[in-house]
N, C-alpha and C. Protein backbone atom coordinates (compact mmCIF):
# COMPACT_ATOMS: atom_id res chain seq x y z
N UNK A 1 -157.38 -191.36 22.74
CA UNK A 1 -157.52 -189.93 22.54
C UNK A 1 -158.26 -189.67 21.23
N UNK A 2 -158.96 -188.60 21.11
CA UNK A 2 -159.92 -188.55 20.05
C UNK A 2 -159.05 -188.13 19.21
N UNK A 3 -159.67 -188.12 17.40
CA UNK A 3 -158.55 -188.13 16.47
C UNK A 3 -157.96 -185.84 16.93
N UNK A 4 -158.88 -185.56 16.43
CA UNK A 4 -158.94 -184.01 16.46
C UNK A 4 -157.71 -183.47 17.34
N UNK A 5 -157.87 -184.29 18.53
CA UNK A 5 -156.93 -183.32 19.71
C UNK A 5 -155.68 -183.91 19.38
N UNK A 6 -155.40 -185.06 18.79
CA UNK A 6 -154.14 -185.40 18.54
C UNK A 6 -153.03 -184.97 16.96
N UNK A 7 -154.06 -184.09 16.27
CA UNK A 7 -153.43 -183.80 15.39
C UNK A 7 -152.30 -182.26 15.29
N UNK A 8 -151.55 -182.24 14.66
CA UNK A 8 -150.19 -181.68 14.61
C UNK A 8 -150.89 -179.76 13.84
N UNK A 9 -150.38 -178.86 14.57
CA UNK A 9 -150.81 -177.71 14.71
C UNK A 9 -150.70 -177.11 12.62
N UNK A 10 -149.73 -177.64 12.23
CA UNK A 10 -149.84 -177.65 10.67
C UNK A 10 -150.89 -177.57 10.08
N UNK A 11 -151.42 -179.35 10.66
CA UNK A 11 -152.71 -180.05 9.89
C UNK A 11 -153.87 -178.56 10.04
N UNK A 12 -154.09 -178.76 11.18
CA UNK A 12 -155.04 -177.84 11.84
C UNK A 12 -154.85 -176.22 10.92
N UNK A 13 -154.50 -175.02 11.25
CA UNK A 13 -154.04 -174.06 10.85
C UNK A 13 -153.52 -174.19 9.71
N UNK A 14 -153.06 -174.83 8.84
CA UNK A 14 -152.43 -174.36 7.42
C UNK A 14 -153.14 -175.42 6.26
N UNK A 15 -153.09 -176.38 6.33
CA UNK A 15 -153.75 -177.78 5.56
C UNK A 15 -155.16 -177.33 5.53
N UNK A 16 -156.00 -177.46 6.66
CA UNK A 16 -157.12 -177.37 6.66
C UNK A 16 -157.84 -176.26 5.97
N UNK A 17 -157.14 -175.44 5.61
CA UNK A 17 -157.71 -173.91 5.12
C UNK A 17 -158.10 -174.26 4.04
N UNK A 18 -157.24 -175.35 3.45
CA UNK A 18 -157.43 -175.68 1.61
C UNK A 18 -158.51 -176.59 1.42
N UNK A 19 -158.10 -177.79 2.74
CA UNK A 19 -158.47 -179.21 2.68
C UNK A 19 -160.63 -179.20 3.18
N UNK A 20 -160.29 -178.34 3.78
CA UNK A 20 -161.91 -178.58 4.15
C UNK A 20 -162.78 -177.73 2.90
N UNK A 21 -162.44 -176.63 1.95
CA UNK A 21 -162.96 -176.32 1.15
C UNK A 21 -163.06 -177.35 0.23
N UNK A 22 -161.76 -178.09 0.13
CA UNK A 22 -161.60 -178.77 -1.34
C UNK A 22 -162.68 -179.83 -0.96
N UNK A 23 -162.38 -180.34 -0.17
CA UNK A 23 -163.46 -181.79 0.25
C UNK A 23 -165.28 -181.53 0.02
N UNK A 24 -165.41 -180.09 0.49
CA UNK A 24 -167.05 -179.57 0.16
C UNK A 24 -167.14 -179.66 -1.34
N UNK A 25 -166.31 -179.08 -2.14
CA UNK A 25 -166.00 -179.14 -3.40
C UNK A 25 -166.24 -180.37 -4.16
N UNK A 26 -165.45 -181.09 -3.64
CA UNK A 26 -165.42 -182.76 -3.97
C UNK A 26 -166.74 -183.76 -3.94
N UNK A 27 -167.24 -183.29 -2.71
CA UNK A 27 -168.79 -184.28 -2.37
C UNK A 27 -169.48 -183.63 -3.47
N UNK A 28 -169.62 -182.57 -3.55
CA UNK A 28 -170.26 -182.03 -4.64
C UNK A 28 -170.94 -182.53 -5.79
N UNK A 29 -169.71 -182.64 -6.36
CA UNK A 29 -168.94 -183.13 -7.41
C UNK A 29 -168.82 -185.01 -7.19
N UNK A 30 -169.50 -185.42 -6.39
CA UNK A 30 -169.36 -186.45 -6.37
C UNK A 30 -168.00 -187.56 -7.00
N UNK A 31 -167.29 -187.33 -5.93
CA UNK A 31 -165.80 -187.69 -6.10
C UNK A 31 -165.30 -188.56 -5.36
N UNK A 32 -164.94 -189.69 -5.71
CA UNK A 32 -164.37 -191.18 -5.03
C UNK A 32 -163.50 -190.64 -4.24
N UNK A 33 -163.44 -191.06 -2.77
CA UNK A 33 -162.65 -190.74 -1.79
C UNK A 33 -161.40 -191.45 -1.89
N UNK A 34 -161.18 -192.81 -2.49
CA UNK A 34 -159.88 -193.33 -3.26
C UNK A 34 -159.30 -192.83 -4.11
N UNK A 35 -159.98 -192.18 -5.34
CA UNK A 35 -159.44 -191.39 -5.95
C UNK A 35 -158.73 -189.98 -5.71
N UNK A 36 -159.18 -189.48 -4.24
CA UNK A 36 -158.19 -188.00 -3.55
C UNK A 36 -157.24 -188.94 -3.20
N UNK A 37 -157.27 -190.38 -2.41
CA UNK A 37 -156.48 -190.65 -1.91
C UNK A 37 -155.24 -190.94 -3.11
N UNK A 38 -155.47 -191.50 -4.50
CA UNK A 38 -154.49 -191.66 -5.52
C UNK A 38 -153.49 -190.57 -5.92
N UNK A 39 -154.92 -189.32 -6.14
CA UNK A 39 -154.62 -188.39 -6.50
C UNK A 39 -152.96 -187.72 -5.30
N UNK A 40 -153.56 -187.91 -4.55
CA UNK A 40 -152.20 -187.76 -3.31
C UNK A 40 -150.85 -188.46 -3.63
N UNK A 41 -151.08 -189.40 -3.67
CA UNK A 41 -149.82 -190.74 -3.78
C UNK A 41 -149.55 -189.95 -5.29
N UNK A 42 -149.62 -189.75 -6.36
CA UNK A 42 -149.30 -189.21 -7.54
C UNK A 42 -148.49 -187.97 -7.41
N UNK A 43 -149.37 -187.27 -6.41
CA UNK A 43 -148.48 -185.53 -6.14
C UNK A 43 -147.35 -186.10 -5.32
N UNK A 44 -147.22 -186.87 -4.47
CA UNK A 44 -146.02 -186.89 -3.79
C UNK A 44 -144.65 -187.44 -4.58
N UNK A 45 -145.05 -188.54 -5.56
CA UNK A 45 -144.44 -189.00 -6.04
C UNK A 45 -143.67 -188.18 -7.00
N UNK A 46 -144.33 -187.02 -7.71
CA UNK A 46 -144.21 -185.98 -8.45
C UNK A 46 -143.19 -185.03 -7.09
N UNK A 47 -143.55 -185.07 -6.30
CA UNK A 47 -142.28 -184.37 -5.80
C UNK A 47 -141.45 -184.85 -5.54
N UNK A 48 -141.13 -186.41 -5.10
CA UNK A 48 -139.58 -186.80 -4.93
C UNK A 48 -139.12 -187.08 -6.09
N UNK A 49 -139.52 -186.74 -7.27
CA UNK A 49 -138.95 -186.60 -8.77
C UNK A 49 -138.40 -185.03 -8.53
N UNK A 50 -139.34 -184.40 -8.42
CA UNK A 50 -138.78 -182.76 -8.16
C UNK A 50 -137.43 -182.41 -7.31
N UNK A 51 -137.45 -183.58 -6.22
CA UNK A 51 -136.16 -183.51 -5.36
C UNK A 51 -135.32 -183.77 -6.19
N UNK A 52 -135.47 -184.93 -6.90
CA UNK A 52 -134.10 -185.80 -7.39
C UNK A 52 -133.39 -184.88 -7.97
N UNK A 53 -134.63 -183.99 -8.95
CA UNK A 53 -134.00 -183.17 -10.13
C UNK A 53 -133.50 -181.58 -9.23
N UNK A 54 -133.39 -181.70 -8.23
CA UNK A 54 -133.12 -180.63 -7.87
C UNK A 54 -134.23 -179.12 -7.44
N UNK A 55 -135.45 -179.65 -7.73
CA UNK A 55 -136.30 -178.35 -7.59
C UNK A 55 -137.23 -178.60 -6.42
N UNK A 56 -136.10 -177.96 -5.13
CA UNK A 56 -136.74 -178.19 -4.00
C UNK A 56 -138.24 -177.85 -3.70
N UNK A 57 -137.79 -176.37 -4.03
CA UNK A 57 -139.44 -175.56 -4.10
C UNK A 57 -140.44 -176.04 -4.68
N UNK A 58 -140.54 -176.61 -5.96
CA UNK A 58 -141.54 -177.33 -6.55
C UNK A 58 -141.97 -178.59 -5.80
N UNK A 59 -140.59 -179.15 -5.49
CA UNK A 59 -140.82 -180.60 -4.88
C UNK A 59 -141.63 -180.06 -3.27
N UNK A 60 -141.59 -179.39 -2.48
CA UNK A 60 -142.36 -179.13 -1.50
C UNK A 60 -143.53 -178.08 -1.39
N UNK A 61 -143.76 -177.65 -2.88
CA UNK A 61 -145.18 -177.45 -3.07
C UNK A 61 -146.10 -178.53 -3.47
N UNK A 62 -145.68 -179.47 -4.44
CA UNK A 62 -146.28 -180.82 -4.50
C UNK A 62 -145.79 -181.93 -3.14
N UNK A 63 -145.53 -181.70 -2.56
CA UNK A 63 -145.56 -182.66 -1.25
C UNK A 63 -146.46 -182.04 -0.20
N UNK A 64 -146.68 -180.60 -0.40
CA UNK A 64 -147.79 -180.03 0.32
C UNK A 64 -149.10 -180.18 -0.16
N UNK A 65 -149.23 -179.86 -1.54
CA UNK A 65 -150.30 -180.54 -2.54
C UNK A 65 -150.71 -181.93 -1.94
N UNK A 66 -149.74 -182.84 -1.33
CA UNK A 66 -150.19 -184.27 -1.23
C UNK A 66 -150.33 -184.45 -0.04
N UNK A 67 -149.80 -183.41 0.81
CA UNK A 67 -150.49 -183.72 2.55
C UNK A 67 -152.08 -182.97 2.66
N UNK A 68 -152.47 -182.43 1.70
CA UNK A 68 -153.98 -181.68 1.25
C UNK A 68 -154.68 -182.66 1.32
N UNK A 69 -154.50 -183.13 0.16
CA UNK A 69 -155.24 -184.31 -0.44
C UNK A 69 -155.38 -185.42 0.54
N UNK A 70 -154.45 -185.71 1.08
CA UNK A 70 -154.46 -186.88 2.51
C UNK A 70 -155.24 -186.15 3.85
N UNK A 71 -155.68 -185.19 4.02
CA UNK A 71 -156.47 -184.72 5.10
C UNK A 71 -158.03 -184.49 3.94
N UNK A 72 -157.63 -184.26 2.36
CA UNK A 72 -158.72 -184.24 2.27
C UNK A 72 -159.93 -185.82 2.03
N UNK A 73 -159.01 -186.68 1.46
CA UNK A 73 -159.82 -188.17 1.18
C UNK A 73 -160.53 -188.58 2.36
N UNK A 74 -160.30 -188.71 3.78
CA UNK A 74 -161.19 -188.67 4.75
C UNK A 74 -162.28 -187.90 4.94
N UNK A 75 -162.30 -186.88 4.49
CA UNK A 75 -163.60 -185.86 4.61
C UNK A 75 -164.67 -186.45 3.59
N UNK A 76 -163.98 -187.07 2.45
CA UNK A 76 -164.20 -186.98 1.31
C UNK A 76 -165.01 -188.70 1.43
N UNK A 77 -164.95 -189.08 2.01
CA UNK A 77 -165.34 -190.76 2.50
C UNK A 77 -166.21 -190.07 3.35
N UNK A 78 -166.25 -189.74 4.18
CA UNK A 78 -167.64 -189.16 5.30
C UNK A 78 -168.45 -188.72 4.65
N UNK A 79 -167.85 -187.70 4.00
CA UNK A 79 -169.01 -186.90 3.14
C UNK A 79 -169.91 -187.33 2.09
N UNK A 80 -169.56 -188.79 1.51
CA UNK A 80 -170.65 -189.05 0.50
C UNK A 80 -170.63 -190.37 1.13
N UNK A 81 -170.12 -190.68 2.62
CA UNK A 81 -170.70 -192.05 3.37
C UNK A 81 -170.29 -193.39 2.27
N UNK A 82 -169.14 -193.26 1.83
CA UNK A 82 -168.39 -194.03 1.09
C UNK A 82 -167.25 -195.30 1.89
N UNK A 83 -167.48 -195.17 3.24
CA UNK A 83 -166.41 -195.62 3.91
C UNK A 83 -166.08 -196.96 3.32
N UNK A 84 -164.85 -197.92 3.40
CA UNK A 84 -164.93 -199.01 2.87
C UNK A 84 -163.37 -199.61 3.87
N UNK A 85 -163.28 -201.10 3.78
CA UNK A 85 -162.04 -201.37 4.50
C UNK A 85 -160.75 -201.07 3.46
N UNK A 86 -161.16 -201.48 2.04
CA UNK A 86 -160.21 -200.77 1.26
C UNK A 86 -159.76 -199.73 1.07
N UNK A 87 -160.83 -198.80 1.21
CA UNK A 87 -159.79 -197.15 1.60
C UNK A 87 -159.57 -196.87 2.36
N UNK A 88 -159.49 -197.54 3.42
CA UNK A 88 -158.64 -197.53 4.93
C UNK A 88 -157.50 -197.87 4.68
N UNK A 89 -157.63 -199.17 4.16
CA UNK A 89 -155.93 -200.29 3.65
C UNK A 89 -155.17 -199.02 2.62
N UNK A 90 -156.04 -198.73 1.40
CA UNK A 90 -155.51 -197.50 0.44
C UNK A 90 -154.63 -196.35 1.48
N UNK A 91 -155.46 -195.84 1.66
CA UNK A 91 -155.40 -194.65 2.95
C UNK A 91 -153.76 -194.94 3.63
N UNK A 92 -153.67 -195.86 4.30
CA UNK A 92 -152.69 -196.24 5.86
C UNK A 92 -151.55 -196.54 4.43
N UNK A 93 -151.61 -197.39 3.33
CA UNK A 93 -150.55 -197.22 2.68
C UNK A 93 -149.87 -196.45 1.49
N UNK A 94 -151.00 -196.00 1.24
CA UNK A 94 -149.95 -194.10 0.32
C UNK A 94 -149.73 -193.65 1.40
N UNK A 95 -149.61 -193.39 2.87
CA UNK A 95 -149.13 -192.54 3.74
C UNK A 95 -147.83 -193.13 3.74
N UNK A 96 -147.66 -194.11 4.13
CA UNK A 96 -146.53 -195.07 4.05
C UNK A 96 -145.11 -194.85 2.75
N UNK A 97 -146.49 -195.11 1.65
CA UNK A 97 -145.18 -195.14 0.67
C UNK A 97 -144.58 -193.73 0.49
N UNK A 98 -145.49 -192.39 0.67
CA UNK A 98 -145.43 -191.01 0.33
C UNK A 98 -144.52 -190.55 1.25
N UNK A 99 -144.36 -190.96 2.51
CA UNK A 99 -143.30 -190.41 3.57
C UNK A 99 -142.03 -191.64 3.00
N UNK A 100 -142.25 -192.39 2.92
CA UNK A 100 -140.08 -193.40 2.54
C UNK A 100 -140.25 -192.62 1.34
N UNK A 101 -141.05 -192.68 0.24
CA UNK A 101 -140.83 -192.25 -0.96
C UNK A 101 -140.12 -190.88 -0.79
N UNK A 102 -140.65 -189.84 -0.03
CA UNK A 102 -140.61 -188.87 -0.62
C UNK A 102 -139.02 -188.40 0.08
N UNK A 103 -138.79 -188.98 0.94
CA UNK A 103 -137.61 -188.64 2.08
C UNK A 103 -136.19 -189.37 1.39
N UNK A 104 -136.86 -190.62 0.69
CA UNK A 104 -135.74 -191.29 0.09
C UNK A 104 -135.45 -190.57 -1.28
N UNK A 105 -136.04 -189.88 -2.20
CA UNK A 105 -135.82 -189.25 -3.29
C UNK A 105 -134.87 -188.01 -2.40
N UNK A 106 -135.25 -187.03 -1.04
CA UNK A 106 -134.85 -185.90 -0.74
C UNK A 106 -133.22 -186.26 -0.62
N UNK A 107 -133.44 -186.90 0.42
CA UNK A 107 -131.87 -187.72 0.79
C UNK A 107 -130.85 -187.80 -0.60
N UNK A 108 -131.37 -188.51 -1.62
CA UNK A 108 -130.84 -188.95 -2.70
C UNK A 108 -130.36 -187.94 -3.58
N UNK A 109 -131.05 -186.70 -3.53
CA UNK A 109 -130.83 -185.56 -4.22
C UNK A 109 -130.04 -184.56 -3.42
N UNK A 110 -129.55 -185.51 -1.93
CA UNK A 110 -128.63 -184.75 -1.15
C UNK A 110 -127.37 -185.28 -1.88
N UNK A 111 -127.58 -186.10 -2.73
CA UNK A 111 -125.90 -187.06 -3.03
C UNK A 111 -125.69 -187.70 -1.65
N UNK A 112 -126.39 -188.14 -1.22
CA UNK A 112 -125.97 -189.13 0.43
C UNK A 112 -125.99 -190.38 -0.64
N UNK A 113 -125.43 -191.31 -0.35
CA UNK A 113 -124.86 -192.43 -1.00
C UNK A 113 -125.96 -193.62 -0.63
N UNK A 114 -126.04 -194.19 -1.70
CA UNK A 114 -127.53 -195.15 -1.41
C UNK A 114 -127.32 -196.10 0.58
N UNK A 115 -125.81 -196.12 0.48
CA UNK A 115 -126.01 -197.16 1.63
C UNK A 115 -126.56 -196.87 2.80
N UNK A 116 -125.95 -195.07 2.56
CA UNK A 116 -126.09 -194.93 4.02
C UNK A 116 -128.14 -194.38 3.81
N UNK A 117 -128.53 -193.95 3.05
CA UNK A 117 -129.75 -194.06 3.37
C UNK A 117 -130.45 -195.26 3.14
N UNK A 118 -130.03 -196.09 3.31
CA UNK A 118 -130.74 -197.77 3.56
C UNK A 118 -130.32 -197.62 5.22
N UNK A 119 -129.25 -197.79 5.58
CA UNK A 119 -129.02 -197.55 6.85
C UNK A 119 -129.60 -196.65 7.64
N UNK A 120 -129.60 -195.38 7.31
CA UNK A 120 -130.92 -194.20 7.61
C UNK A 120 -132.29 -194.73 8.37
N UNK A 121 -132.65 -195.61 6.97
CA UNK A 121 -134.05 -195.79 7.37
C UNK A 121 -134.29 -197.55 8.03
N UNK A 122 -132.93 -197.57 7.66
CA UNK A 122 -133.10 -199.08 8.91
C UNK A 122 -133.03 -198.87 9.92
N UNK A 123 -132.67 -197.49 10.52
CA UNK A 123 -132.82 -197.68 12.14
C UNK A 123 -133.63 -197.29 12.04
C-alpha cells in the first residue's frame, strides 16, 4: 500500500499544517535532514521529563513538537535529495526510542510501579 493512504488522519489534518511549511522552510535554509530527525528525539525526550515532573500540558506540546519534526525530516531528505541508509537507520530508531521513552516516563509519572510497567511493555 502506498505510504500516503496508509497514514493516520492526525498526521494528515493536524501535523501536516506545521510540518509541510516547516520542511519548505528548512530546504531553504539548507538543513540536515538528521538533524530534524535529532532535533525530534531531543523534543520528545524533553517531554517525558515534562511527564515525570508532572507538566502534562507541556509534556504533550513537546511530544507534539516531536511528532512535527518526525513527519518533517522526511520531507526534509527529499527536499535537498539527501537520502542516506543512515537516516533511515536514524529515522526507524528515534521513532522507537521516542514512543518507549516517552510512554515509559508517562506511566512513571502515573506512580505505576516500575514492575508493572516492565511488564506493560513486555507484553
Amino acid at each position: 500500500m502506498e505510504k500516503n493512504k496508509r497514514r493516520f488522519l492526525f498526521s494528515v489534518f493536524i501535523q501536516d499544517l506545521i510540518a509541510v511549511p516547516l520542511a519548505k522552510f528548512l530546504i531553504q535554509l539548507k538543513f540536515n535532514a538528521n538533524l530534524v530527525t535529532l532535533v525530534g528525539l531531543f523534543l520528545a525526550i524533553l517531554s517525558g521529563v515534562a511527564y515525570i515532573c508532572h507538566a502534562y500540558i507541556l509534556g504533550s506540546i513537546l511530544l507534539f513538537g516531536a511528532l512535527v519534526m518526525d513527519s518533517t525530516d522526511g520531507r526534509v531528505a527529499r527536499g535537498t535529495n539527501s537520502f542516506s541508509s543512515f537516516g533511515a537507520k536514524l529515522d526507524a530508531i528515534t521513532d522507537k526510542v521516542r514512543s518507549f521513552f516517552v510512554a515509559f516516563c508517562f506511566l512513571w509519572s502515573l506512580e505505576i510501579s516500575l514492575i508493572h510497567i516492565l511488564i506493560f511493555f513486555g507484553m
